[in-house]
Protein backbone atom coordinates (compact mmCIF):
# COMPACT_ATOMS: atom_id res chain seq x y z
CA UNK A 1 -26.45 2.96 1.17
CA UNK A 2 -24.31 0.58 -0.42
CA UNK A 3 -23.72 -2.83 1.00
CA UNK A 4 -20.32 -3.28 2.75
CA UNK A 5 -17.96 -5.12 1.04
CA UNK A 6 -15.86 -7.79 2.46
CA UNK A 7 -12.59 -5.57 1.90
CA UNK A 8 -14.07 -2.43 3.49
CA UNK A 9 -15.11 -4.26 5.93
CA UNK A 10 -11.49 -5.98 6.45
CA UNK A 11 -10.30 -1.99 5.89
CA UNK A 12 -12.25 -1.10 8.78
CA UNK A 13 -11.21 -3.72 11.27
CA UNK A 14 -7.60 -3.14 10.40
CA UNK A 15 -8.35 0.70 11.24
CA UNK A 16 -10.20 0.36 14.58
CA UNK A 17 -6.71 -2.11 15.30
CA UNK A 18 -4.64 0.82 14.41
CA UNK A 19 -6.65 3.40 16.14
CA UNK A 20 -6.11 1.56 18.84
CA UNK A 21 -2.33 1.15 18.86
CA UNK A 22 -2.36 4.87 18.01
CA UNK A 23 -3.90 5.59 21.49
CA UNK A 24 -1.42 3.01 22.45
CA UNK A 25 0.93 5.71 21.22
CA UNK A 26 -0.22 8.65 22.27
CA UNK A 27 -0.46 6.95 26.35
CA UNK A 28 3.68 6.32 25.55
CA UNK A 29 4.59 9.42 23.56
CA UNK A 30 2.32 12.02 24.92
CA UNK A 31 0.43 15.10 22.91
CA UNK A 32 4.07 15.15 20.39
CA UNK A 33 3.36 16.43 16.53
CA UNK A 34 4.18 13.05 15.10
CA UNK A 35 1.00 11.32 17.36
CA UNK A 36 -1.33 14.25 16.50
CA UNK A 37 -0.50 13.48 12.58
CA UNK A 38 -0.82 9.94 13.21
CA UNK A 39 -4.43 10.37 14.67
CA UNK A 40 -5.08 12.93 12.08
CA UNK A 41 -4.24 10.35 9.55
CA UNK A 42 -6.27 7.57 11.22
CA UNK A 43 -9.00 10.20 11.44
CA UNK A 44 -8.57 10.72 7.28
CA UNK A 45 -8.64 7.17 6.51
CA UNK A 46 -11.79 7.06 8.97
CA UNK A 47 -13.49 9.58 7.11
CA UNK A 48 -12.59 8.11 3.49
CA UNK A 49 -14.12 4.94 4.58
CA UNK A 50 -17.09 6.16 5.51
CA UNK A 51 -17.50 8.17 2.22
CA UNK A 52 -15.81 4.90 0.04
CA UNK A 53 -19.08 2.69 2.15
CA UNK A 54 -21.58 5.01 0.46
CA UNK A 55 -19.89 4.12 -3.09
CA UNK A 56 -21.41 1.65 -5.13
CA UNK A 57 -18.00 -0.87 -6.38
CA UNK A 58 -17.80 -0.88 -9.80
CA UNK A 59 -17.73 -4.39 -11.69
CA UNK A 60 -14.28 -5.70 -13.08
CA UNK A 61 -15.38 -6.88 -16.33
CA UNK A 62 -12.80 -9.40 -18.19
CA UNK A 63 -10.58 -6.62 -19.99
CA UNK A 64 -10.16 -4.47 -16.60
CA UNK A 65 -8.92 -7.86 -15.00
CA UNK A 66 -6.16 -8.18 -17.86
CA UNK A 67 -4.80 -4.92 -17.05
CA UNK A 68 -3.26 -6.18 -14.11
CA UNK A 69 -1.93 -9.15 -15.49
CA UNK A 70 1.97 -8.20 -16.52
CA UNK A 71 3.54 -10.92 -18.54
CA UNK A 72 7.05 -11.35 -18.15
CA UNK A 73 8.52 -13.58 -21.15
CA UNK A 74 10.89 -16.66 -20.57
CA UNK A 75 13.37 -15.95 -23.27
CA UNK A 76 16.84 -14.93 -21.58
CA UNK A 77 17.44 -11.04 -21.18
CA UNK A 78 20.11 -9.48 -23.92
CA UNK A 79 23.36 -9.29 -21.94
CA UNK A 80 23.87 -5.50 -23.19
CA UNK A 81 21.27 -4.68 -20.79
CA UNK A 82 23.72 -5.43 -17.84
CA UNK A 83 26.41 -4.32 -19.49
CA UNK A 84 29.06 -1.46 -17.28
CA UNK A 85 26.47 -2.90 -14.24
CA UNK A 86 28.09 -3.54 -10.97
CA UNK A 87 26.77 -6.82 -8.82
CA UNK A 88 24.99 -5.52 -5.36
CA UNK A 89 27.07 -6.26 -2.82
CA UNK A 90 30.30 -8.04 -4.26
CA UNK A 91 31.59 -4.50 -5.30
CA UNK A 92 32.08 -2.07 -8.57
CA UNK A 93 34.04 -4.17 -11.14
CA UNK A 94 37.74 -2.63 -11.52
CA UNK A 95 38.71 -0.50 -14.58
CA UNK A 96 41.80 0.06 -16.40
């Protein structure tokens, strides 16, 4: 068996918190189709924990790390981009 790591470990604290506040649920709610999903779902994650604890994590070597990295340059945006774009909030821009 593989050892647990500190995330599944975290993982499976968080879950026993929300298994708990799904009981919390079902005592307020009753037996109603959304709490028997939400249990059901607990009960998923449950079970994909237990099978994820028997997997051995696979090393990040130095080029999987750089896929995450996104790099976002500092040169200004071409102003065609926003071009016909309306500001959030303020309103669609009037045409004639």
């Amino acid at each position: 068996m593989a050892p647990t790591t500190t995330e599944l470990a975290e993982f499976q604290r968080v879950l026993a918190q929300l298994r708990t506040s799904a009981v919390a649920l079902r005592q307020r709610y009753g037996d109603a189709a959304v709490v028997r999903r939400i249990h059901n779902d607990i009960e998923r994650l449950d079970i994909d924990a237990g099978e994820l604890s028997a997997v051995v994590p696979t090393p990040r070597t130095g080029d999987d790390a750089r896929d995450d990295v996104v790099i976002v340059p500092d040169t200004p945006y071409d102003p065609s981009l926003w071009q016909d774009a309306d500001d959030e909030g303020l309103g669609g821009q009037f045409r004639h």
